[in-house]
PDB file of N, CA and C in Angstrom:
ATOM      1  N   UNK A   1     -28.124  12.698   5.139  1.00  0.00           N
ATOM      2  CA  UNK A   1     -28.964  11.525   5.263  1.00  0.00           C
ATOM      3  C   UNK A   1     -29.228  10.947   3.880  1.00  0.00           C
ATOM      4  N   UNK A   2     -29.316   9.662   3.872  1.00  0.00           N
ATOM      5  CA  UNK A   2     -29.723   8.778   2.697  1.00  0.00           C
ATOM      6  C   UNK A   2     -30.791   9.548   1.899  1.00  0.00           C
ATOM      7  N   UNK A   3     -30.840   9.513   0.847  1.00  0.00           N
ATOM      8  CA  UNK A   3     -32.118  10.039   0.211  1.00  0.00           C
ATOM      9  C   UNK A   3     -33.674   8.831  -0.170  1.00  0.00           C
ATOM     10  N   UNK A   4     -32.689   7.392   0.059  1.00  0.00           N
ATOM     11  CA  UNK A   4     -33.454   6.257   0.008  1.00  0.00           C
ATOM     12  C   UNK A   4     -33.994   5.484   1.438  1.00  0.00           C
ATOM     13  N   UNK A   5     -33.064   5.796   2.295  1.00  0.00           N
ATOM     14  CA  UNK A   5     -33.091   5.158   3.288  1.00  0.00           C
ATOM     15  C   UNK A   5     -32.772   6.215   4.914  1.00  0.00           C
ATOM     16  N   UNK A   6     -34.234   6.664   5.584  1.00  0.00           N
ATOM     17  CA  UNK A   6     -34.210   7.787   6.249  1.00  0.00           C
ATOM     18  C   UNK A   6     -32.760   7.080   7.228  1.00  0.00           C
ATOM     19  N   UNK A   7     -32.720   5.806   7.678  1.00  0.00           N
ATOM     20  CA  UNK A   7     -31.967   5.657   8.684  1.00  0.00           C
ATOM     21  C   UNK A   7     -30.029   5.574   8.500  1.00  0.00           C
ATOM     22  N   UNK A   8     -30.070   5.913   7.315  1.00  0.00           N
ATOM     23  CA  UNK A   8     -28.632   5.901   6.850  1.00  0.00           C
ATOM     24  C   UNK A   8     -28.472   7.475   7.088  1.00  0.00           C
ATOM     25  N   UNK A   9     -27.094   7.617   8.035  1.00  0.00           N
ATOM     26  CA  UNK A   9     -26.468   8.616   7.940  1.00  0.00           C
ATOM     27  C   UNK A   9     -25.111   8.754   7.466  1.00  0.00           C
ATOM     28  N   UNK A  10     -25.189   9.874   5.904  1.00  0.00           N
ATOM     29  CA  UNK A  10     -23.809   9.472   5.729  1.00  0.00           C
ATOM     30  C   UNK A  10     -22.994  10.505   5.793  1.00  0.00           C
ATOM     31  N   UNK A  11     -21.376  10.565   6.236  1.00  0.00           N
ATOM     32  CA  UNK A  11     -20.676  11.377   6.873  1.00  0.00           C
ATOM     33  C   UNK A  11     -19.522  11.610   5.629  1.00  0.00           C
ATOM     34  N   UNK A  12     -18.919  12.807   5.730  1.00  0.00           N
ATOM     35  CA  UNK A  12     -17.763  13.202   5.264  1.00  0.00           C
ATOM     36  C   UNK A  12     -16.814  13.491   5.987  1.00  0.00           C
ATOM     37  N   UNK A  13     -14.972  12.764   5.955  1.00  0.00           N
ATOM     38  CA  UNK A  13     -14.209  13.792   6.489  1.00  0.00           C
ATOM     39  C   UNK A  13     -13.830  14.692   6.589  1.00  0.00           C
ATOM     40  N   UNK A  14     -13.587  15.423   7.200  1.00  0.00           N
ATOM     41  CA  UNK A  14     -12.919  16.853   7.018  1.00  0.00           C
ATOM     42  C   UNK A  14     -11.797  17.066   6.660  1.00  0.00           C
ATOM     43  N   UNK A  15     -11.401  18.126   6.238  1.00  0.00           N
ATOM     44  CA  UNK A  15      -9.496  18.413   6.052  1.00  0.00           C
ATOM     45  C   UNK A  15      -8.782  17.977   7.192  1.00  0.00           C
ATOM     46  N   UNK A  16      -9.219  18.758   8.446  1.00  0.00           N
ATOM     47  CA  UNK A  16      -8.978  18.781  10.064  1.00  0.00           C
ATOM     48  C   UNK A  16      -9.043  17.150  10.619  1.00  0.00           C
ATOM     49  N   UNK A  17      -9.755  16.422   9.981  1.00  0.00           N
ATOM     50  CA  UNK A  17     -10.245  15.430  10.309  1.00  0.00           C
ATOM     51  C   UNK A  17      -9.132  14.289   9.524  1.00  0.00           C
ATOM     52  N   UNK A  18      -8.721  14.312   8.240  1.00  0.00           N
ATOM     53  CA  UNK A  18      -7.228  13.808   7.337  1.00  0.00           C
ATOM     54  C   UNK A  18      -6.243  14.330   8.041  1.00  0.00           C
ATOM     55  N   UNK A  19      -6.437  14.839   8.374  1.00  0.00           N
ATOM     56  CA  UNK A  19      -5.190  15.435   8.964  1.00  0.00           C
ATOM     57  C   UNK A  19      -4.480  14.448  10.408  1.00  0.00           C
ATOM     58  N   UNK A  20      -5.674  14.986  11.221  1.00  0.00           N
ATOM     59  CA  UNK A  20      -5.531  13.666  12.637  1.00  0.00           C
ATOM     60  C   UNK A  20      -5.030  11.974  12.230  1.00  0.00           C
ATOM     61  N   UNK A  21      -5.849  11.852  11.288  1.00  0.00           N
ATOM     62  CA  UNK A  21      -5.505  10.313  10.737  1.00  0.00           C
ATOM     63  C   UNK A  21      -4.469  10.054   9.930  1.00  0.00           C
ATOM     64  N   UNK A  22      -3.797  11.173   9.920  1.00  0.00           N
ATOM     65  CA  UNK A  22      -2.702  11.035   9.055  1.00  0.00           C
ATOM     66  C   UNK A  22      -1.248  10.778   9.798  1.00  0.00           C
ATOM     67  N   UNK A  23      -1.401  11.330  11.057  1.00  0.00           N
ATOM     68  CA  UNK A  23      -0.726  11.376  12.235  1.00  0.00           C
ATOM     69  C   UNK A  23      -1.106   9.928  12.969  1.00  0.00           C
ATOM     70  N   UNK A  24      -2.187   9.614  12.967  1.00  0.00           N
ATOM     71  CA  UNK A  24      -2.639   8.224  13.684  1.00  0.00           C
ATOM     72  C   UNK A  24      -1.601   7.085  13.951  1.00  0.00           C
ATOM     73  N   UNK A  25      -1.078   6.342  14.665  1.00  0.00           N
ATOM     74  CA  UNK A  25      -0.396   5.468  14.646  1.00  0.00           C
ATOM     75  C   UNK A  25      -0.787   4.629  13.596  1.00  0.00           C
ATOM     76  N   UNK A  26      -0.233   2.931  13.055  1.00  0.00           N
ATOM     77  CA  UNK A  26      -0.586   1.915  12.450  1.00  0.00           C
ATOM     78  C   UNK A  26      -1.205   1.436  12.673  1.00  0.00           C
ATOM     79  N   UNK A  27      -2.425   0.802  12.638  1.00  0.00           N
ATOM     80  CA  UNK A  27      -3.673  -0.286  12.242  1.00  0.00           C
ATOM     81  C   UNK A  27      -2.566  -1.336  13.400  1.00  0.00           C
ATOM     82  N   UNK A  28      -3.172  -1.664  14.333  1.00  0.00           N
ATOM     83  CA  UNK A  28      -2.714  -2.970  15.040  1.00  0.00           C
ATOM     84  C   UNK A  28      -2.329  -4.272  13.762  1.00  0.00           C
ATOM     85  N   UNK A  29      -3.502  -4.190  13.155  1.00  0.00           N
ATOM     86  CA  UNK A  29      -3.461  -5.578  12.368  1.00  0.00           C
ATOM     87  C   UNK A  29      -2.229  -5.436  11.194  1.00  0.00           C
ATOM     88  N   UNK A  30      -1.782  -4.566  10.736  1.00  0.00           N
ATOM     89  CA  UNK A  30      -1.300  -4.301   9.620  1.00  0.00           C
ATOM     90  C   UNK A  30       0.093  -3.959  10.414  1.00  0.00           C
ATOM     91  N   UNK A  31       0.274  -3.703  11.667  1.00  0.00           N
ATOM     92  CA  UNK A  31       2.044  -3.983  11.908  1.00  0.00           C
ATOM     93  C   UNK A  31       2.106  -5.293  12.668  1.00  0.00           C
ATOM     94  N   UNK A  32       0.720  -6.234  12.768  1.00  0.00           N
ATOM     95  CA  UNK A  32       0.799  -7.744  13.461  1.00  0.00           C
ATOM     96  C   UNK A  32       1.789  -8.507  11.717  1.00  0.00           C
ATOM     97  N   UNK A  33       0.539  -7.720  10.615  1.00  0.00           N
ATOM     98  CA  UNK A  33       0.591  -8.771   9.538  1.00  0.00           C
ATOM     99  C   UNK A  33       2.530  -8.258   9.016  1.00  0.00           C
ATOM    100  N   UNK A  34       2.676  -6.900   9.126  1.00  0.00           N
ATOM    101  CA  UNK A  34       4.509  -6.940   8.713  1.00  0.00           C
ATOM    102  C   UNK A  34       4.851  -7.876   9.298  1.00  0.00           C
ATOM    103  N   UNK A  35       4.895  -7.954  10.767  1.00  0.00           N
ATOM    104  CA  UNK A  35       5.472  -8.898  11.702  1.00  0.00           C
ATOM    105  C   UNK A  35       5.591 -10.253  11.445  1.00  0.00           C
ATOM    106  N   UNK A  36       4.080 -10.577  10.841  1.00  0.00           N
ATOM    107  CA  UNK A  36       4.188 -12.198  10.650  1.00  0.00           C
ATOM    108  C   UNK A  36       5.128 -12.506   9.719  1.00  0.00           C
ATOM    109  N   UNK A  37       4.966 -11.880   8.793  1.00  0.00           N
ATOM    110  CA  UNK A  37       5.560 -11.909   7.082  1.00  0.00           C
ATOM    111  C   UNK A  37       7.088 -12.395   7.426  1.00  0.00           C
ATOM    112  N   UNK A  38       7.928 -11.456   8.313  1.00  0.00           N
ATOM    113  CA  UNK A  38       8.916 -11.409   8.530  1.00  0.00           C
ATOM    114  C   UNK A  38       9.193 -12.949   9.465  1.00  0.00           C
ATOM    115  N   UNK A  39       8.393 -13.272   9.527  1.00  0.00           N
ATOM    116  CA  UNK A  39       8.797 -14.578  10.533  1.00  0.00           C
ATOM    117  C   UNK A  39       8.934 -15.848   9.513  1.00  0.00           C
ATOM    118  N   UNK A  40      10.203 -16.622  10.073  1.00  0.00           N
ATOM    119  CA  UNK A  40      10.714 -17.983   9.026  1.00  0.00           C
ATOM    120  C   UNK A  40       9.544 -18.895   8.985  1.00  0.00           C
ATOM    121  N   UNK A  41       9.590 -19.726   7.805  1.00  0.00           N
ATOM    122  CA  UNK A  41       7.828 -20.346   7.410  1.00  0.00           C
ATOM    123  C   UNK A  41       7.713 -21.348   9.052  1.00  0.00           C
ATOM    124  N   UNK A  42       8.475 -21.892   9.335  1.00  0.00           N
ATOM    125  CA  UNK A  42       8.305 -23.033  10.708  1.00  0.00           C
ATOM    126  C   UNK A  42       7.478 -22.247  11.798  1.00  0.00           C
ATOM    127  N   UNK A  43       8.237 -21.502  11.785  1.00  0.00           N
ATOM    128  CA  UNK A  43       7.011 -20.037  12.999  1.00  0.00           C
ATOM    129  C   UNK A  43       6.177 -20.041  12.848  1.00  0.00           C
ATOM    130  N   UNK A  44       5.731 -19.709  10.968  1.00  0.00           N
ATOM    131  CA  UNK A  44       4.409 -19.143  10.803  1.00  0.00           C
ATOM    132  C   UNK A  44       3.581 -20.511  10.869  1.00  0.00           C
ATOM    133  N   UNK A  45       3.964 -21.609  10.952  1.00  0.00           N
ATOM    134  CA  UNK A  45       3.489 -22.764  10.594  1.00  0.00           C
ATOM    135  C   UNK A  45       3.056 -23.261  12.415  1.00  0.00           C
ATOM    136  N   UNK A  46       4.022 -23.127  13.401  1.00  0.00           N
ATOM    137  CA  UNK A  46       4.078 -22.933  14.824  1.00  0.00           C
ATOM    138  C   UNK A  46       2.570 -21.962  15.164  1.00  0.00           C
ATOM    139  N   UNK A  47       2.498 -21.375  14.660  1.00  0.00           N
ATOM    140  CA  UNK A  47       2.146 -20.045  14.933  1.00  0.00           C
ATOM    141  C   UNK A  47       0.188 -20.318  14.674  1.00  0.00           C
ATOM    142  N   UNK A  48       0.288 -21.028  13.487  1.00  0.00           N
ATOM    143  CA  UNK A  48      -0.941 -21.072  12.718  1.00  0.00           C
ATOM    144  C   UNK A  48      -1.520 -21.948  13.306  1.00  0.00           C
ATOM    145  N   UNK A  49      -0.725 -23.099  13.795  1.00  0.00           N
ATOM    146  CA  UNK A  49      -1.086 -24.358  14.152  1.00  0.00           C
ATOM    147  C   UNK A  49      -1.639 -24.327  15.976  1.00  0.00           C
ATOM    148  N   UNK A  50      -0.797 -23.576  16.488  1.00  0.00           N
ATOM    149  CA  UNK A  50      -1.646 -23.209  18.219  1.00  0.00           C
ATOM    150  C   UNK A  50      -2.651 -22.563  17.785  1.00  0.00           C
ATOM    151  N   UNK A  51      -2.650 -21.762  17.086  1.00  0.00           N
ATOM    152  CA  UNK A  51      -4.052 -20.530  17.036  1.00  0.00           C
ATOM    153  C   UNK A  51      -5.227 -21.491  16.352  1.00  0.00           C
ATOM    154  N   UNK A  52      -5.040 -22.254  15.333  1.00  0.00           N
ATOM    155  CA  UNK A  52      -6.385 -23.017  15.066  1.00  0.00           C
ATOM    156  C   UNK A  52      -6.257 -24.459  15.935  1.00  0.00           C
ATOM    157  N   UNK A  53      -5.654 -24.598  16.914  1.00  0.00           N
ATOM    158  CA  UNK A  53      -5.859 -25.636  18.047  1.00  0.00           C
ATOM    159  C   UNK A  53      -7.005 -24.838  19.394  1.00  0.00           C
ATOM    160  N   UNK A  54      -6.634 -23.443  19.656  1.00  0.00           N
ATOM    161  CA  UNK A  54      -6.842 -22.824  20.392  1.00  0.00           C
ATOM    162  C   UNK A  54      -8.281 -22.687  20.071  1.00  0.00           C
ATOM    163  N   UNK A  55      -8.509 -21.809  18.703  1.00  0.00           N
ATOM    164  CA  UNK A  55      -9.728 -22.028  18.230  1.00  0.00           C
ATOM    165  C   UNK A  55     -10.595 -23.270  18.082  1.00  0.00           C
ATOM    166  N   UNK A  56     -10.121 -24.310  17.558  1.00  0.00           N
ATOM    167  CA  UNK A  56     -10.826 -25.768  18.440  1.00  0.00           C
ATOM    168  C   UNK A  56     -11.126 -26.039  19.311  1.00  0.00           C
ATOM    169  N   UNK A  57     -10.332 -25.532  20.510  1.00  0.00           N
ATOM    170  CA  UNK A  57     -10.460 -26.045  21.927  1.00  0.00           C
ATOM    171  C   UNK A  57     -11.728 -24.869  22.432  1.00  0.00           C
ATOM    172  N   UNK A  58     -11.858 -23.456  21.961  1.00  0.00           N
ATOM    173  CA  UNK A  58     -12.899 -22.557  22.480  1.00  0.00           C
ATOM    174  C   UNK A  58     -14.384 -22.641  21.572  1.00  0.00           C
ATOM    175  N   UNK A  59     -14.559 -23.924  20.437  1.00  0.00           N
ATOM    176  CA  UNK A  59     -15.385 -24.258  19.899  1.00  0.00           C
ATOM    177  C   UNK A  59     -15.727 -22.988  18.925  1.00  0.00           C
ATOM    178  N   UNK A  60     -14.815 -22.296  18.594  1.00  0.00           N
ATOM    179  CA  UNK A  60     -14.885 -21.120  17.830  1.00  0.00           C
ATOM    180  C   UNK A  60     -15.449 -21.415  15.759  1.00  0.00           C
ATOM    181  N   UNK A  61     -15.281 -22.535  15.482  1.00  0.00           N
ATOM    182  CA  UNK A  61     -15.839 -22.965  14.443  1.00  0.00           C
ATOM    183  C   UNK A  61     -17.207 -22.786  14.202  1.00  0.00           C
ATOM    184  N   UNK A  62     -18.017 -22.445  14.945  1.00  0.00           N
ATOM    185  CA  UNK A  62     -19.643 -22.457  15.263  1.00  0.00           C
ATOM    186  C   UNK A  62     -19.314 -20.867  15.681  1.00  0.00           C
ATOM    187  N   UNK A  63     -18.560 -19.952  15.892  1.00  0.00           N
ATOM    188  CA  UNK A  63     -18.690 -18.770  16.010  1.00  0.00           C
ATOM    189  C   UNK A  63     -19.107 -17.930  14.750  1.00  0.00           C
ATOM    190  N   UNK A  64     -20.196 -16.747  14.605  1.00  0.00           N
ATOM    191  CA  UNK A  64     -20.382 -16.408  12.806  1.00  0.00           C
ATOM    192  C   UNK A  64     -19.302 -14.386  13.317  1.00  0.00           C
ATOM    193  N   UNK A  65     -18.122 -14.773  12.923  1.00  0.00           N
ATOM    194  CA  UNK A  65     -17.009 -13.377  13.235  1.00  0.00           C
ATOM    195  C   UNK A  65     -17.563 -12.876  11.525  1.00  0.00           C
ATOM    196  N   UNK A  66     -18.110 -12.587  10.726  1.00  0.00           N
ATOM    197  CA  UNK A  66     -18.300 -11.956  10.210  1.00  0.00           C
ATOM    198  C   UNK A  66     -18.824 -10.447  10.393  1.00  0.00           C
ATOM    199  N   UNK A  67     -17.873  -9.600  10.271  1.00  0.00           N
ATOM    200  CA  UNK A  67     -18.181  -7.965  10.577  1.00  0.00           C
ATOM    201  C   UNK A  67     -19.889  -7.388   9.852  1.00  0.00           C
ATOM    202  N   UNK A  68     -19.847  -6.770  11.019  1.00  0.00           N
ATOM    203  CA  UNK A  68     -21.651  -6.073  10.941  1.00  0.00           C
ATOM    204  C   UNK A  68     -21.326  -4.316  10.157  1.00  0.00           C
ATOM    205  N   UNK A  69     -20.179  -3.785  10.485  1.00  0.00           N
ATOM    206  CA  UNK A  69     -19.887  -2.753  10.126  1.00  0.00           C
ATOM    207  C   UNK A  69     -19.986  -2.448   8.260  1.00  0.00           C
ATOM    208  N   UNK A  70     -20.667  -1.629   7.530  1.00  0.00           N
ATOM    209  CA  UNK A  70     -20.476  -1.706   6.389  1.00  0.00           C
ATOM    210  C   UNK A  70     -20.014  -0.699   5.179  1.00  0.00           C
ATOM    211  N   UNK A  71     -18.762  -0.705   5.154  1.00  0.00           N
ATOM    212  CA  UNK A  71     -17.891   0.127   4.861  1.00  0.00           C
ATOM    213  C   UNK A  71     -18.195   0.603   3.227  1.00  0.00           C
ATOM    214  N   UNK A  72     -19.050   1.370   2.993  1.00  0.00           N
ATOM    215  CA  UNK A  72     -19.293   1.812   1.524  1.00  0.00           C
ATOM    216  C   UNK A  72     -18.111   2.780   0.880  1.00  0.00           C
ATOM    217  N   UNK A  73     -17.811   3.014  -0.450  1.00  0.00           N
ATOM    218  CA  UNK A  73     -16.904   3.486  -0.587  1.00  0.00           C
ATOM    219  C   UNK A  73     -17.599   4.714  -1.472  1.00  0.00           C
ATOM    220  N   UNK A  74     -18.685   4.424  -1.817  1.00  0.00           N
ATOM    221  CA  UNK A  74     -19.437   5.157  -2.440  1.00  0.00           C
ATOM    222  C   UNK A  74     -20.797   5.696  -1.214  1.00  0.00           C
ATOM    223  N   UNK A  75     -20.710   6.484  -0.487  1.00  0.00           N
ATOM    224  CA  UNK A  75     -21.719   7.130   0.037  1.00  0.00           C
ATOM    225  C   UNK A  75     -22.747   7.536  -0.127  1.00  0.00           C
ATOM    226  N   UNK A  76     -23.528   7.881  -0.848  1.00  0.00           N
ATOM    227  CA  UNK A  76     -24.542   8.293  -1.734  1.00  0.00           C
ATOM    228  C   UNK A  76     -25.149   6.885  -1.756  1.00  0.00           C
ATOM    229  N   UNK A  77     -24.958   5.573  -1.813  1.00  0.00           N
ATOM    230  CA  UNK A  77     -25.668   4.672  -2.096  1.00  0.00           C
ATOM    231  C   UNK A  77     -26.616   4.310  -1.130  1.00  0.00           C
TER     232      UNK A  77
END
């Protein structure tokens, strides 16, 4: 537990625990983003252009997608 803050709990992995994640498949997002990379610029341009139409049309501009999760790299803080 935090020494500043009773409601922070902070965790360590385990060996057992590197281990599993080491085996883990790829991050969805990170074999989407190989994928894109690999696509000719007209695609990515195809590609960019439905998805921020799409996002227009679901009024997603007024959405706040900023992540709540807060990934410290330093624990102790």
């Amino acid at each position: 537990r935090s020494t500043t803050d009773k409601r922070v709990v902070n965790t360590v992995l385990t060996d057992a625990g590197r281990e599993i994640l080491s085996t883990a498949p790829t991050m969805l997002h990170e074999e989407f983003i190989s994928q894109f990379e690999a696509l000719p610029d007209w695609e990515k341009t195809q590609l960019l252009t439905s998805m921020q139409r799409v996002a227009f049309m679901m009024d997603a501009e007024k959405i706040d997608a900023a992540p709540i999760l807060d990934l410290r790299s330093d624990p102790t803080r």
